[in-house]
C-alpha atoms as a PDB file:
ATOM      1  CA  UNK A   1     121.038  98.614 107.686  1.00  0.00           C
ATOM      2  CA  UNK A   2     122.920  99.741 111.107  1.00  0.00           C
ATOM      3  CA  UNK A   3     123.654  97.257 113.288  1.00  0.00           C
ATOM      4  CA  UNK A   4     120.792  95.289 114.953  1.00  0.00           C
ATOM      5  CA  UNK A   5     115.586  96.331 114.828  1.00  0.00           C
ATOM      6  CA  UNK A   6      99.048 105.416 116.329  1.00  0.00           C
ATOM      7  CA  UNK A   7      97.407 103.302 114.121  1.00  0.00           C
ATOM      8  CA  UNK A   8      93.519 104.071 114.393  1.00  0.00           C
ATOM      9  CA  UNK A   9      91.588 104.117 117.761  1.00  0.00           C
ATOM     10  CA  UNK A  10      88.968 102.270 116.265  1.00  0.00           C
ATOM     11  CA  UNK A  11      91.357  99.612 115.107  1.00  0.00           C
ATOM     12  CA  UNK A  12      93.147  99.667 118.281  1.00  0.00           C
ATOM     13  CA  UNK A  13      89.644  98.851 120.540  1.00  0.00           C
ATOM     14  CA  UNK A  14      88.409  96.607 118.142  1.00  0.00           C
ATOM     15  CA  UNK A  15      91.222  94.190 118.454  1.00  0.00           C
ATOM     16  CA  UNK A  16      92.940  94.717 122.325  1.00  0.00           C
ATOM     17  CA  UNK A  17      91.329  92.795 124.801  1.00  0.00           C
ATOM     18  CA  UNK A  18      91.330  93.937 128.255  1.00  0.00           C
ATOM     19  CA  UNK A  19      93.475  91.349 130.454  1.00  0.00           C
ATOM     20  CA  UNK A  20      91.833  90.651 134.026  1.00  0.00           C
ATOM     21  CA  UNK A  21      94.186  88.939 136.753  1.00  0.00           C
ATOM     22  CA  UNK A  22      96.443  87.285 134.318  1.00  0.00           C
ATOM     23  CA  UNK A  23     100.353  87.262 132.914  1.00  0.00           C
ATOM     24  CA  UNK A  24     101.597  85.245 130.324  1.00  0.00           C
ATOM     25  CA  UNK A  25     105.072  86.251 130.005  1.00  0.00           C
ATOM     26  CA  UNK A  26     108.517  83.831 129.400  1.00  0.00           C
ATOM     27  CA  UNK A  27     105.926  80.546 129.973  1.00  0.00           C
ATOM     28  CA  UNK A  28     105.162  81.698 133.260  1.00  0.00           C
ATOM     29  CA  UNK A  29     101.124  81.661 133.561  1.00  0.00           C
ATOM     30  CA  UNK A  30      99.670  83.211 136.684  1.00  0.00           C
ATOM     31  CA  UNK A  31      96.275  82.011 138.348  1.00  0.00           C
ATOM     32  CA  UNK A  32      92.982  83.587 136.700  1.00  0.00           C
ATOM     33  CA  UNK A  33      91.190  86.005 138.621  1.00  0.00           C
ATOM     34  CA  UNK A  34      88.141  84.796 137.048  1.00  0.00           C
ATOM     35  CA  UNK A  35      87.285  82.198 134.380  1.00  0.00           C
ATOM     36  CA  UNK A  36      85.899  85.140 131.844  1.00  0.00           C
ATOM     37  CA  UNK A  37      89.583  86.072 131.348  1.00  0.00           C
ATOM     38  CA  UNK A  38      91.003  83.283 129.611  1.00  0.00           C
ATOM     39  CA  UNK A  39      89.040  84.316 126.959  1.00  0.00           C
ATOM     40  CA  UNK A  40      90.752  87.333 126.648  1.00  0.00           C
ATOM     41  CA  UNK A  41      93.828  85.647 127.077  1.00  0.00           C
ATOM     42  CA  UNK A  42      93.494  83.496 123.786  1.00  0.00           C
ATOM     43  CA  UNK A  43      91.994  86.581 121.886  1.00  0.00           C
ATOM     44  CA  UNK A  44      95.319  88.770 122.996  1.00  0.00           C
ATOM     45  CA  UNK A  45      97.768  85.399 121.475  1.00  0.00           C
ATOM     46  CA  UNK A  46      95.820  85.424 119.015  1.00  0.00           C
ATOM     47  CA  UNK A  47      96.399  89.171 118.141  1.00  0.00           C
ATOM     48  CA  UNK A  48     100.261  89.171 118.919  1.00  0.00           C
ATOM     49  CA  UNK A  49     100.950  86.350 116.880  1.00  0.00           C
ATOM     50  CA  UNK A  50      98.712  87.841 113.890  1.00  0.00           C
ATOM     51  CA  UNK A  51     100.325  86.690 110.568  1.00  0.00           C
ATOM     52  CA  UNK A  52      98.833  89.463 109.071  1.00  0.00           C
ATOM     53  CA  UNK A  53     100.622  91.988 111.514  1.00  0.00           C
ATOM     54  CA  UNK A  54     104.182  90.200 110.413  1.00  0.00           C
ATOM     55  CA  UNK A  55     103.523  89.782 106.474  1.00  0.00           C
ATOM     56  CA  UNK A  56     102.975  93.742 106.865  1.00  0.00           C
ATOM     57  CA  UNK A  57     105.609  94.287 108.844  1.00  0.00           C
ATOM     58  CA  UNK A  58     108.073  92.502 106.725  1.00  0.00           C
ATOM     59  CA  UNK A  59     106.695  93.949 103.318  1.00  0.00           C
ATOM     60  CA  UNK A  60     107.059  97.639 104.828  1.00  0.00           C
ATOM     61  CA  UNK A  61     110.812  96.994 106.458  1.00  0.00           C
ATOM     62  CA  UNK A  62     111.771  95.330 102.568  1.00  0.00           C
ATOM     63  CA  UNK A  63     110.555  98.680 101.284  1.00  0.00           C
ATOM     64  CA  UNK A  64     112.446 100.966 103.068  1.00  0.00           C
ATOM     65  CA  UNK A  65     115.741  98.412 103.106  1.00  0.00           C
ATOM     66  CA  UNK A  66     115.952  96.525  99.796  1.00  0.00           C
ATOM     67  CA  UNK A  67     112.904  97.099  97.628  1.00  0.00           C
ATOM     68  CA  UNK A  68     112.485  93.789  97.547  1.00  0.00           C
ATOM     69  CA  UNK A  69     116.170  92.244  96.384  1.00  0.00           C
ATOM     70  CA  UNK A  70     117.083  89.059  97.939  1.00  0.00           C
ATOM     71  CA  UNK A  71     121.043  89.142  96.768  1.00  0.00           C
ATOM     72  CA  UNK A  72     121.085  93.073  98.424  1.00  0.00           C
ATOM     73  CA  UNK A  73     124.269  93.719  99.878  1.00  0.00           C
ATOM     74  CA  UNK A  74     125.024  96.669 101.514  1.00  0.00           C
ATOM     75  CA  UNK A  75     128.755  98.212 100.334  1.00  0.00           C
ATOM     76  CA  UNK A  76     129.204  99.662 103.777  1.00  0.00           C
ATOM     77  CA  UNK A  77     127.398  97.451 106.333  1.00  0.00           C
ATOM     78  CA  UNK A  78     127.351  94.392 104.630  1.00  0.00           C
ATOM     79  CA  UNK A  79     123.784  93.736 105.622  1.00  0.00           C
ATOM     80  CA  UNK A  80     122.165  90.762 103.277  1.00  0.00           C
ATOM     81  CA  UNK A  81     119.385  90.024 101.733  1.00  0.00           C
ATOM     82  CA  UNK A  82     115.596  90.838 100.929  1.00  0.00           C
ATOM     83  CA  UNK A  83     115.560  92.492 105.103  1.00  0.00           C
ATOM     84  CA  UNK A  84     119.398  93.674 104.883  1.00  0.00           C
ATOM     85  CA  UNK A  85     120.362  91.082 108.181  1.00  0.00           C
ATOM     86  CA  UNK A  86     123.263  91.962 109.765  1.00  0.00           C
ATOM     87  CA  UNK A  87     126.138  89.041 109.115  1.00  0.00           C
ATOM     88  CA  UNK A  88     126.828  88.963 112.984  1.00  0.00           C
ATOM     89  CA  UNK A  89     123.459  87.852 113.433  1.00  0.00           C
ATOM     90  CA  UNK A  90     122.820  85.694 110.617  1.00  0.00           C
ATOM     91  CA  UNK A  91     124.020  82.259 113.119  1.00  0.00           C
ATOM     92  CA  UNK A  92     122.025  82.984 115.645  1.00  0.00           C
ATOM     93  CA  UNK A  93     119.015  83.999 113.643  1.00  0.00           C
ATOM     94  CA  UNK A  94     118.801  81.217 111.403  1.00  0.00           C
ATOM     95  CA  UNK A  95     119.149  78.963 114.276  1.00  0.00           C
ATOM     96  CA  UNK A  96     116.144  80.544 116.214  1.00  0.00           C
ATOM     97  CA  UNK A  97     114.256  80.334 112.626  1.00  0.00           C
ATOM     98  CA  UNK A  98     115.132  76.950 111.120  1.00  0.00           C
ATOM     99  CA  UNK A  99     117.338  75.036 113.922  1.00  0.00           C
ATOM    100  CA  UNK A 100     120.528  75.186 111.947  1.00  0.00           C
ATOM    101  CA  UNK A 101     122.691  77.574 111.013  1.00  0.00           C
ATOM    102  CA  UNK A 102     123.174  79.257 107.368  1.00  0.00           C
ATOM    103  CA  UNK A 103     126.094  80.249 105.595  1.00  0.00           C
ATOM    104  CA  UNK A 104     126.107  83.874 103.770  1.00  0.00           C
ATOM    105  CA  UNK A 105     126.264  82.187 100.430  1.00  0.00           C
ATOM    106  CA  UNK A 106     123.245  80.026 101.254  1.00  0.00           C
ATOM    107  CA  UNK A 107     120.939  82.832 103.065  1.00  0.00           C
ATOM    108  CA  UNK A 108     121.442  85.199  99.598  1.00  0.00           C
ATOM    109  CA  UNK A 109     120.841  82.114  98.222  1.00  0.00           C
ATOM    110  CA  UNK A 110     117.301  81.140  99.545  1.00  0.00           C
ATOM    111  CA  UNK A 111     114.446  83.293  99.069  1.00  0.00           C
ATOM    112  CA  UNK A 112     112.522  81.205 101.031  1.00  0.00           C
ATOM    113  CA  UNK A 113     114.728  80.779 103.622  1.00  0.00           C
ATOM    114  CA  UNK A 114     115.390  84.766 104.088  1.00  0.00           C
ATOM    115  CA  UNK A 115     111.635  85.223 104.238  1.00  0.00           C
ATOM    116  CA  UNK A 116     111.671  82.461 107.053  1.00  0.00           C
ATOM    117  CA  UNK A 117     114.195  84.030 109.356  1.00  0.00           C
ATOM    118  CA  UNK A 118     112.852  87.581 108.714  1.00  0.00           C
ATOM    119  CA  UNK A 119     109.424  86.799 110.143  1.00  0.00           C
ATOM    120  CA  UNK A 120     110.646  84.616 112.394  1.00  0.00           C
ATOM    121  CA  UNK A 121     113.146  87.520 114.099  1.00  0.00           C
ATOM    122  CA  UNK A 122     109.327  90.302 113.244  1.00  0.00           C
ATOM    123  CA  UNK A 123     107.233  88.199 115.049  1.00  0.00           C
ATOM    124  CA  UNK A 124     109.590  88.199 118.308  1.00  0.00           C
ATOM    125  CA  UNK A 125     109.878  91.937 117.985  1.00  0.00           C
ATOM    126  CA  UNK A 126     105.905  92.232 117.265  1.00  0.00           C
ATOM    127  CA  UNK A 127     104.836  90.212 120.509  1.00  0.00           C
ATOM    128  CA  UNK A 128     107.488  92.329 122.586  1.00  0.00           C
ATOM    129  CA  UNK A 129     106.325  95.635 121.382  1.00  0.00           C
ATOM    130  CA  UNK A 130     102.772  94.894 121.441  1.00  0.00           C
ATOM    131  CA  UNK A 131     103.653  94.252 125.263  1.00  0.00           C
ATOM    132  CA  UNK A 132     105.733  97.066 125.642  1.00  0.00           C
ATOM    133  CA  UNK A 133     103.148  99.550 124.569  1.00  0.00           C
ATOM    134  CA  UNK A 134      99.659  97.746 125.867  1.00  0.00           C
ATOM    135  CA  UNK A 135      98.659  97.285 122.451  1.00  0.00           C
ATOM    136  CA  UNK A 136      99.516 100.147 120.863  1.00  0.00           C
ATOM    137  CA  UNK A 137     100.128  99.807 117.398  1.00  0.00           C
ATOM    138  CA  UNK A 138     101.768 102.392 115.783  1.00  0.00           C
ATOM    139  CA  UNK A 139     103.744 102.951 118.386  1.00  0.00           C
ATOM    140  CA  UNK A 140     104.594  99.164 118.371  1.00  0.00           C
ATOM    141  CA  UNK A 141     105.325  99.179 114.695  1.00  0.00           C
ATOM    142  CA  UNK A 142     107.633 101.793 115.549  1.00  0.00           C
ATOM    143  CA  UNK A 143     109.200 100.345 118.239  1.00  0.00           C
ATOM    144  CA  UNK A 144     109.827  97.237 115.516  1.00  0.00           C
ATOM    145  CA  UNK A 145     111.061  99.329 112.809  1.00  0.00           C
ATOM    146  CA  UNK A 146     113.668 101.109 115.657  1.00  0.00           C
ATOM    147  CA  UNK A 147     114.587  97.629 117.088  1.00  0.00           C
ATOM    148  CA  UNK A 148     115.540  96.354 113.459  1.00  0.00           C
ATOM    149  CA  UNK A 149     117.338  99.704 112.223  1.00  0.00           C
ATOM    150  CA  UNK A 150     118.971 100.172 115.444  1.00  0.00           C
ATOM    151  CA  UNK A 151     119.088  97.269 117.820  1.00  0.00           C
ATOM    152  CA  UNK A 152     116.819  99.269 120.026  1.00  0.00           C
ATOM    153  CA  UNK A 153     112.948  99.485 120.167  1.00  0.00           C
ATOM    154  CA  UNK A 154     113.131 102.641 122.247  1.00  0.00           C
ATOM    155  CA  UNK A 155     115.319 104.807 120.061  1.00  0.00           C
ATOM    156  CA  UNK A 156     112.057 105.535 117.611  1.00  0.00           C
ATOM    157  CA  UNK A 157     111.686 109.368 118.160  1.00  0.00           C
ATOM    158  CA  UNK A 158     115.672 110.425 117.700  1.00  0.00           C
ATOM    159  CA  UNK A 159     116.246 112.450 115.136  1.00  0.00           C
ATOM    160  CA  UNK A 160     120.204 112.072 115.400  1.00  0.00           C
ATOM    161  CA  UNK A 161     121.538 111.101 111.471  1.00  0.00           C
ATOM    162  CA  UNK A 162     123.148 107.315 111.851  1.00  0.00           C
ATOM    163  CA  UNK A 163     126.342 106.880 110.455  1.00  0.00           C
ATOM    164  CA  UNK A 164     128.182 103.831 109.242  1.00  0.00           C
ATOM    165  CA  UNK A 165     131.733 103.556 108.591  1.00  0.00           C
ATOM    166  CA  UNK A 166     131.940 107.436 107.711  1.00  0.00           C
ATOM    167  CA  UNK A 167     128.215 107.011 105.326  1.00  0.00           C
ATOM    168  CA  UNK A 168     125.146 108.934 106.632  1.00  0.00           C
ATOM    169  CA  UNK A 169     121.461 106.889 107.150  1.00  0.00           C
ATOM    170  CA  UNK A 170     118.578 108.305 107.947  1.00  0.00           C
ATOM    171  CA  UNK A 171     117.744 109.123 111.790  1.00  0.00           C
ATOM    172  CA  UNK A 172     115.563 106.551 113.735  1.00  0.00           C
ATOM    173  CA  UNK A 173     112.863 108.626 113.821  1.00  0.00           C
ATOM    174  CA  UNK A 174     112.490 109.053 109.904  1.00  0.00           C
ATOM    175  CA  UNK A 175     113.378 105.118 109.666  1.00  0.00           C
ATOM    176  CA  UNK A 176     110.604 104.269 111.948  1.00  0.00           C
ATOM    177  CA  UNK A 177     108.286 107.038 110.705  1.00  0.00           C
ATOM    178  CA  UNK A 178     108.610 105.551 107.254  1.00  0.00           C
ATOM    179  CA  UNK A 179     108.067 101.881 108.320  1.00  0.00           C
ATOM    180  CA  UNK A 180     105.110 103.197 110.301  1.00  0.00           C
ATOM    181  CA  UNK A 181     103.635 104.208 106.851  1.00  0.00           C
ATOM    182  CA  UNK A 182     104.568 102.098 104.936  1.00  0.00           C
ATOM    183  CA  UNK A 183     102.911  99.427 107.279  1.00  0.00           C
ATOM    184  CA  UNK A 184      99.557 101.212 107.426  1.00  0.00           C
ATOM    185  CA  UNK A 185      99.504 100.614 103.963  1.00  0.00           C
ATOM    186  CA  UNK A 186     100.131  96.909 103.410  1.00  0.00           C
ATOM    187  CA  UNK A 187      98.046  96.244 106.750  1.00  0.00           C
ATOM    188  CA  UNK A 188      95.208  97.232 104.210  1.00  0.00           C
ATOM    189  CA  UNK A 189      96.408  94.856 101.185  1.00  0.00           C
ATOM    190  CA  UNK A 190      97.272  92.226 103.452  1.00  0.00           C
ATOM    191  CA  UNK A 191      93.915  91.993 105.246  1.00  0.00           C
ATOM    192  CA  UNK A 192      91.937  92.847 101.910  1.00  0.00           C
ATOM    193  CA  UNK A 193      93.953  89.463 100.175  1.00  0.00           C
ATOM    194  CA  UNK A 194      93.231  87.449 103.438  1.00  0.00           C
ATOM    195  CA  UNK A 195      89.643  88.359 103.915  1.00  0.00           C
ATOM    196  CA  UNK A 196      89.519  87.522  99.903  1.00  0.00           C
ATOM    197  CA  UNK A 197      91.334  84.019 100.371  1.00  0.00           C
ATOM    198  CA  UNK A 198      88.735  83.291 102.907  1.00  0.00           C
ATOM    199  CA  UNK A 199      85.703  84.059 100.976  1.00  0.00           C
ATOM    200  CA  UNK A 200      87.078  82.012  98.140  1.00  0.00           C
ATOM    201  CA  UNK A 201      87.511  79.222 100.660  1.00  0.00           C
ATOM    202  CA  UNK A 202      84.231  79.258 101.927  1.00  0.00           C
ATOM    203  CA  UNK A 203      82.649  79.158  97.975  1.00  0.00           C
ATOM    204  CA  UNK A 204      84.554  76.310  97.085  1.00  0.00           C
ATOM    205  CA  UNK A 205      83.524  74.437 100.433  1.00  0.00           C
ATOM    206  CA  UNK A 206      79.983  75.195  99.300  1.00  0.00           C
END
């Protein structure tokens, strides 16, 4: 990895609220314009922090970076891992995730800690790009897939060939493209296994 990261209408309208007289943005809640909105409010958290969204999001980034090989190093980047983190932001990362810092050794090391970080680091990106675009999702999965591949969430429609250390990766736009695909596609397994879970719940409780 380089150095760091339209779905459906009817998908789209059946999930984005429409906010009335409200921002919730950094902590920093503005008054209501009327009580009907915070309604809306709760149902748009609700939506950005989907763990759906982020379990599809990771799956289709692990496709296109490691298929899914938690001791992947990259020969030219050095990039680690099951989502190919960059080392320089391995600290920081793990510190957001977990409130400690891991080593290198430990992070290749820990499955479960990788998988931590990763969504940890997707579900920042999600929220910002769901903001970014007013709820558009492919172009916020895009906008993801850009900000992990490149550092930058607007960099999603450049076609320019990425080069590390002399070694040419794919452009942003075929990165992004890809991840955009690939995340329609587990967005459907994802949802399918979670709607099953919950069915399965609700027999047992019966």
């Amino acid at each position: 990895m380089l150095v760091k990261q339209r779905a459906s209408s009817h998908f789209i309208k059946s999930l984005m609220p429409v906010l009335v007289g409200s921002v919730v943005m950094s902590g920093l809640v503005l008054p209501l314009a009327a009580p009907a909105a915070q309604a809306q409010v709760s149902d748009q958290q609700q939506w950005v922090t989907s763990p759906d969204a982020v379990i599809a999001l990771r799956r289709a980034i692990i496709g296109q970076e490691s298929s899914a090989n938690f001791r992947a190093v990259n020969p030219h980047s050095g990039a680690l891992g099951y989502g190919q983190v960059m080392p320089a932001n391995l600290a920081s990362w793990s510190l957001e995730a977990l409130g400690y810092s891991v080593s290198r050794a430990d992070f290749l090391n820990s499955p479960e800690i990788q998988i931590m970080v990763i969504d940890h680091k997707l579900n920042q990106y999600w929220q910002d790009a769901l903001i970014a675009t007013g709820g558009d999702e492919g172009t916020a999965v895009m906008q993801v897939a850009s900000r992990w591949y490149s550092g930058s969430p607007y960099r999603y429609t450049s076609n320019r060939p990425q080069y590390y250390r002399g070694h040419r990766y794919p452009s942003i736009a075929e990165y992004s493209s890809s991840v955009l695909q690939r995340y329609q596609q587990q967005w459907v397994l994802v949802t399918n296994s979670s709607q099953d879970a919950q069915l399965v719940n609700v027999s047992t409780a019966e």
